[in-house]
Protein backbone atom coordinates (compact mmCIF):
# COMPACT_ATOMS: atom_id res chain seq x y z
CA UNK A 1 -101.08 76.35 -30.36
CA UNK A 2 -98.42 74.11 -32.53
CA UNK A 3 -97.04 74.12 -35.67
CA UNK A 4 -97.62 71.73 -38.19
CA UNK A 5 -94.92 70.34 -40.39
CA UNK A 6 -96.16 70.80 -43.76
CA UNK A 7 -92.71 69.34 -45.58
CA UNK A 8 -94.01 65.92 -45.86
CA UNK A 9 -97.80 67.07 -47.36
CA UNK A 10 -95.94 69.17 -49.33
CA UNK A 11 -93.57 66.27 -50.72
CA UNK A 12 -96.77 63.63 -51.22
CA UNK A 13 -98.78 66.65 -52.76
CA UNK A 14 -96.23 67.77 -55.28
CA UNK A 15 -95.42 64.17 -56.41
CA UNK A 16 -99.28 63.90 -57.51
CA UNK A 17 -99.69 63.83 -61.65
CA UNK A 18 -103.37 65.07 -62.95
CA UNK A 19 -104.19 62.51 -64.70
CA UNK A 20 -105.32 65.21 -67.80
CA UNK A 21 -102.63 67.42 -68.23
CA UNK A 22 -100.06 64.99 -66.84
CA UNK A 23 -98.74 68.09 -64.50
CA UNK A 24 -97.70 68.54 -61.06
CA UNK A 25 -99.30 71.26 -58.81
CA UNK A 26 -97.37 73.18 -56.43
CA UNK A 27 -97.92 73.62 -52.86
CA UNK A 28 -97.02 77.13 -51.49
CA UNK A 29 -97.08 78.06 -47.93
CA UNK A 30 -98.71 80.73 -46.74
CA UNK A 31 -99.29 83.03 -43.19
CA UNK A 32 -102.69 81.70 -43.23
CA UNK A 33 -101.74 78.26 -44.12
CA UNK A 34 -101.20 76.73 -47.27
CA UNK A 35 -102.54 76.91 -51.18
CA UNK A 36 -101.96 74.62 -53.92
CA UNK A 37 -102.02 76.10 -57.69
CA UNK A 38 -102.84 73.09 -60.09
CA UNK A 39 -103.64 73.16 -63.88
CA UNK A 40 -107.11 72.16 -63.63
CA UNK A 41 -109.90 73.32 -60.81
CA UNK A 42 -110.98 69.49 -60.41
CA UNK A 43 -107.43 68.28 -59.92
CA UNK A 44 -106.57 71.13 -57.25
CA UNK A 45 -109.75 70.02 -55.39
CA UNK A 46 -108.87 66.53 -55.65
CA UNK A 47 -105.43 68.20 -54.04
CA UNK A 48 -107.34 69.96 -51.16
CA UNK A 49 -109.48 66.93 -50.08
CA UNK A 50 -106.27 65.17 -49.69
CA UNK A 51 -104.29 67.56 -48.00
CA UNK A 52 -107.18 68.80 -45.77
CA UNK A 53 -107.41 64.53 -44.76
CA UNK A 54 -103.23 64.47 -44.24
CA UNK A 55 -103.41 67.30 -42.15
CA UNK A 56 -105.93 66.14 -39.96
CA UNK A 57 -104.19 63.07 -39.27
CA UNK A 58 -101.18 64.95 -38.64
CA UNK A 59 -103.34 66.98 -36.25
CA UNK A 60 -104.20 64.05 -34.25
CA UNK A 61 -100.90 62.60 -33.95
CA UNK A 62 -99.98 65.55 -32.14
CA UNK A 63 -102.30 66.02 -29.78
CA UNK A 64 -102.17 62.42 -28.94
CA UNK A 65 -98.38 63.40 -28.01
CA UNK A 66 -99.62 66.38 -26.46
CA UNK A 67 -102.39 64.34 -23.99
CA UNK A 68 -100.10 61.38 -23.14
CA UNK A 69 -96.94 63.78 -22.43
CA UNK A 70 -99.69 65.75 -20.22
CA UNK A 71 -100.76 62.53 -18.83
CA UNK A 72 -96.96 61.41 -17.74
CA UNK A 73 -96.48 60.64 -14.04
C-alpha cells in the first residue's frame, strides 16, 4: 500500500477557527490513522468531513501517479 502525507491536512486542519469558541482543534496522528480533538462535537465533525474529502483527493492523486508510472513505455 502507500503512505499518505498527512503534514499538509494537518496544516489546513489546524489553521481552522470554530466559529463558537473561536479555538483551534488539533490533529494527532495515530497507527490507525488520524484523530482530531476540537472544543465542540459539531466543529470536530465539521473537521472530519473535511479531512475525510482532503484525503480522498490526496488518495487519487496518487494512484493516478501510480497507474500512469505503471502505464510508462
Amino acid at each position: 500500500m502507500f503512505d499518505l502525507n498527512y503534514d499538509q491536512i494537518k496544516k489546513e486542519i489546524e489553521s481552522e477557527v470554530c466559529k463558537e469558541h473561536n479555538m483551534h482543534p488539533e490533529f494527532v496522528k495515530t497507527d490507525e490513522g488520524f484523530g482530531i480533538k476540537a472544543c465542540c462535537e459539531p466543529f470536530r465533525e465539521e473537521l472530519v468531513a473535511k479531512s475525510g474529502n482532503m484525503i480522498e483527493e490526496e488518495t487519487k492523486k496518487i494512484l493516478d501517479e501510480m497507474m500512469k508510472d505503471l502505464f510508462k513505455e
